[in-house]
Protein backbone atom coordinates (compact mmCIF):
# COMPACT_ATOMS: atom_id res chain seq x y z
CA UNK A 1 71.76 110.66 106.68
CA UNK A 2 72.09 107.72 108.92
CA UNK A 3 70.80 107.33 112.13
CA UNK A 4 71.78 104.80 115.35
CA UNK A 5 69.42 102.41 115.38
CA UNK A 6 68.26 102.93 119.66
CA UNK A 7 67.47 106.45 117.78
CA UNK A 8 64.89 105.80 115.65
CA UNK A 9 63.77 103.10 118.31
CA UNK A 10 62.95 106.15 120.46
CA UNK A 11 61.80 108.48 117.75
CA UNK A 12 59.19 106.00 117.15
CA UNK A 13 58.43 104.58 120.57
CA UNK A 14 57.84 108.62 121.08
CA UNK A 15 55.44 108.58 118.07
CA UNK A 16 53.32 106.29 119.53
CA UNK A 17 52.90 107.45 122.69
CA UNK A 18 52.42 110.95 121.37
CA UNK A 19 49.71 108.96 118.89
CA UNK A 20 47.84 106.72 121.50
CA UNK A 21 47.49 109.73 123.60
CA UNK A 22 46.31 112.17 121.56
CA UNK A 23 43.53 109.54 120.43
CA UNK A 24 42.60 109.02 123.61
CA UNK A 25 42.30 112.86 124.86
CA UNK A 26 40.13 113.05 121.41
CA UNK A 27 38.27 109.91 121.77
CA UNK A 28 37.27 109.62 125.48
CA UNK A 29 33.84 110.93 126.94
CA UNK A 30 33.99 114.09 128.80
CA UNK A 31 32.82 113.32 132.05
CA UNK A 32 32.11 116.93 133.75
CA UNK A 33 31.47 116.78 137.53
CA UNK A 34 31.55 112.98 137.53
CA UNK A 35 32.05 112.14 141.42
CA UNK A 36 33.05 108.77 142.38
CA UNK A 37 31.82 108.77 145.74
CA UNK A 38 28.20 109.81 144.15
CA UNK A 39 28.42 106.82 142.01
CA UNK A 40 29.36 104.26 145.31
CA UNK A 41 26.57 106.12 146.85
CA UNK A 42 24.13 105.29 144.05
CA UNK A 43 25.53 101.38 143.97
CA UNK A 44 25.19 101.97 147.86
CA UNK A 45 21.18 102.91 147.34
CA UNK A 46 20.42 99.73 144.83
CA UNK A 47 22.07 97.32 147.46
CA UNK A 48 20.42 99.17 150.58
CA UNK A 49 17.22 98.45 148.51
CA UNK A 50 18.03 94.55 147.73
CA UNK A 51 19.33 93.49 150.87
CA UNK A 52 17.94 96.02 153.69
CA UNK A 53 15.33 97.58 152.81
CA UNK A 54 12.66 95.07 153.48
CA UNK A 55 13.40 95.21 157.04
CA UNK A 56 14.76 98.85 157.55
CA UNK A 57 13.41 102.18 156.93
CA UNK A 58 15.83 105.49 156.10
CA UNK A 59 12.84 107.63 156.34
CA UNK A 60 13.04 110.45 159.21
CA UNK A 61 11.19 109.69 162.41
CA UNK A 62 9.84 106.29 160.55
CA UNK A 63 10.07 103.01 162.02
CA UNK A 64 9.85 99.33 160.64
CA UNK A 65 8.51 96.43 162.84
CA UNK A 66 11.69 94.16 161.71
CA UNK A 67 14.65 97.01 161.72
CA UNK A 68 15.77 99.61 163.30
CA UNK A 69 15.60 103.12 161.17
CA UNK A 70 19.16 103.30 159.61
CA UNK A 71 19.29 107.36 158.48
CA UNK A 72 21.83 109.07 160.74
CA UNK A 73 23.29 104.89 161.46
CA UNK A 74 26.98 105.83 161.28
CA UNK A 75 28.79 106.51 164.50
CA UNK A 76 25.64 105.85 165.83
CA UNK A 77 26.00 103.73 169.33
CA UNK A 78 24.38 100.13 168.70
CA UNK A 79 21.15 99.69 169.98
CA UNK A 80 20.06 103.26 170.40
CA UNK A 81 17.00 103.85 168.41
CA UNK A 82 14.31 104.88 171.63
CA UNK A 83 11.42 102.45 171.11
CA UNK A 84 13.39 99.31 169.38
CA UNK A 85 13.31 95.79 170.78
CA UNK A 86 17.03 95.17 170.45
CA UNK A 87 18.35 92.29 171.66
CA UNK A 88 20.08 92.42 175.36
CA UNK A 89 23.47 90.89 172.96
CA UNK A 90 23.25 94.14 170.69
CA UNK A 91 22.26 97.17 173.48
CA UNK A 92 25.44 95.69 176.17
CA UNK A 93 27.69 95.32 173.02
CA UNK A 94 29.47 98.67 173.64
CA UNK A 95 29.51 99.22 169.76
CA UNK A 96 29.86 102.20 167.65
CA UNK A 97 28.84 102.12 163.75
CA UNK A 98 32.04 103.12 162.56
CA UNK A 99 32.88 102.57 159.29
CA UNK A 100 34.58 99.68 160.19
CA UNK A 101 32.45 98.09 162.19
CA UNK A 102 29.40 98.52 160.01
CA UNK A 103 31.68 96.35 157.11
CA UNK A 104 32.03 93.66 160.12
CA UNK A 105 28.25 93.76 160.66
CA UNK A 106 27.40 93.46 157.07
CA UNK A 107 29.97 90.49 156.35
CA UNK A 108 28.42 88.72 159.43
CA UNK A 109 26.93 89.87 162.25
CA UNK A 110 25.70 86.94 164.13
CA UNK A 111 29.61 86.32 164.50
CA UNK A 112 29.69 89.96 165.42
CA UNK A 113 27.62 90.10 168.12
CA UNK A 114 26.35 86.46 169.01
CA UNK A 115 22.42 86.50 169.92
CA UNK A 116 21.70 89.00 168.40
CA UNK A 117 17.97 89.22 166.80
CA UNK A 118 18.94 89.98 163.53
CA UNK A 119 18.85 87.26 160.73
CA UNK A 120 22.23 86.80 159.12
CA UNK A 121 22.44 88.48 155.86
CA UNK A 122 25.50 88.43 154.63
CA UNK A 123 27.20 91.07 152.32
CA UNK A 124 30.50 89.65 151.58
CA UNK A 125 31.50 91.51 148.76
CA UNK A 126 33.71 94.34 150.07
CA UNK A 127 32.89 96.54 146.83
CA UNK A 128 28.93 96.20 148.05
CA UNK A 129 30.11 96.71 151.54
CA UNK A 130 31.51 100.20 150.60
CA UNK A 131 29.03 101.37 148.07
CA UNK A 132 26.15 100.29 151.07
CA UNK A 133 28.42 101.96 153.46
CA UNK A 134 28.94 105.14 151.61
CA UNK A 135 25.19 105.66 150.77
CA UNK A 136 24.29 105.34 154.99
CA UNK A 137 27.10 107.71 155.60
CA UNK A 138 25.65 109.95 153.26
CA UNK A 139 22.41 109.98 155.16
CA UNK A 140 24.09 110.37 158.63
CA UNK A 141 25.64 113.58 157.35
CA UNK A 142 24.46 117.06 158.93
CA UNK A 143 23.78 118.05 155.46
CA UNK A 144 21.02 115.66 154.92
């Protein structure tokens, strides 16, 4: 029996797919419970650890000398941890640590604020800022 060629184009072009799929259902890891936001959180914890944590603390009720203590830091009001010098710039900013704002302050915050005491350390990758933003909103949860 002959068949029209755009027929056995399809027969095989459904083949394939039915092929490349099955391989991949049989070949791909299982990944059971695998969260993505845990995984940005994790990223989120290395990059806390390279780029803030020698001048801020996450500890409960701790302090640093340099930083403020960042645990509970989103929708926090700017300037609000009792006993930290902040500068006059940062306490009469009006701010809120929204998500938003905290990407802002990461990319550049001496733009952000002007005068304000904190050396600029810039995070400019927007993957870092969301993996270091998820992993502070994780400890500014009620949960935690």
């Amino acid at each position: 029996m002959k068949y029209p060629r755009m027929f056995v184009f399809c027969a095989v072009c459904f083949v394939a797919t039915a092929t490349v799929g099955l391989a991949q259902r049989t070949l791909a890891p299982t990944m059971p419970n695998f969260s993505v936001l845990e995984a940005e959180q994790v990223a989120g914890q290395q990059i806390f650890k390279d780029h803030c944590a020698s001048c801020h603390t996450l500890k409960p009720g701790a302090q640093t000398a340099f930083g403020p203590n960042l645990r509970g830091v989103v929708d926090r009001r700017a300037g609000s941890v009792p006993g930290f010098p902040y500068s006059d710039a940062l306490k009469n900013s009006g701010l809120t640590w929204t998500e938003d704002n905290l990407r802002a302050w990461i990319a550049d915050n001496a733009r952000m604020v002007p005068n304000t005491l904190m050396p600029h350390v810039s995070i400019a990758d927007w993957a870092e800022q969301i993996y270091l933003i998820a992993y502070l909103k994780k400890l500014s949860s009620p949960q935690r």
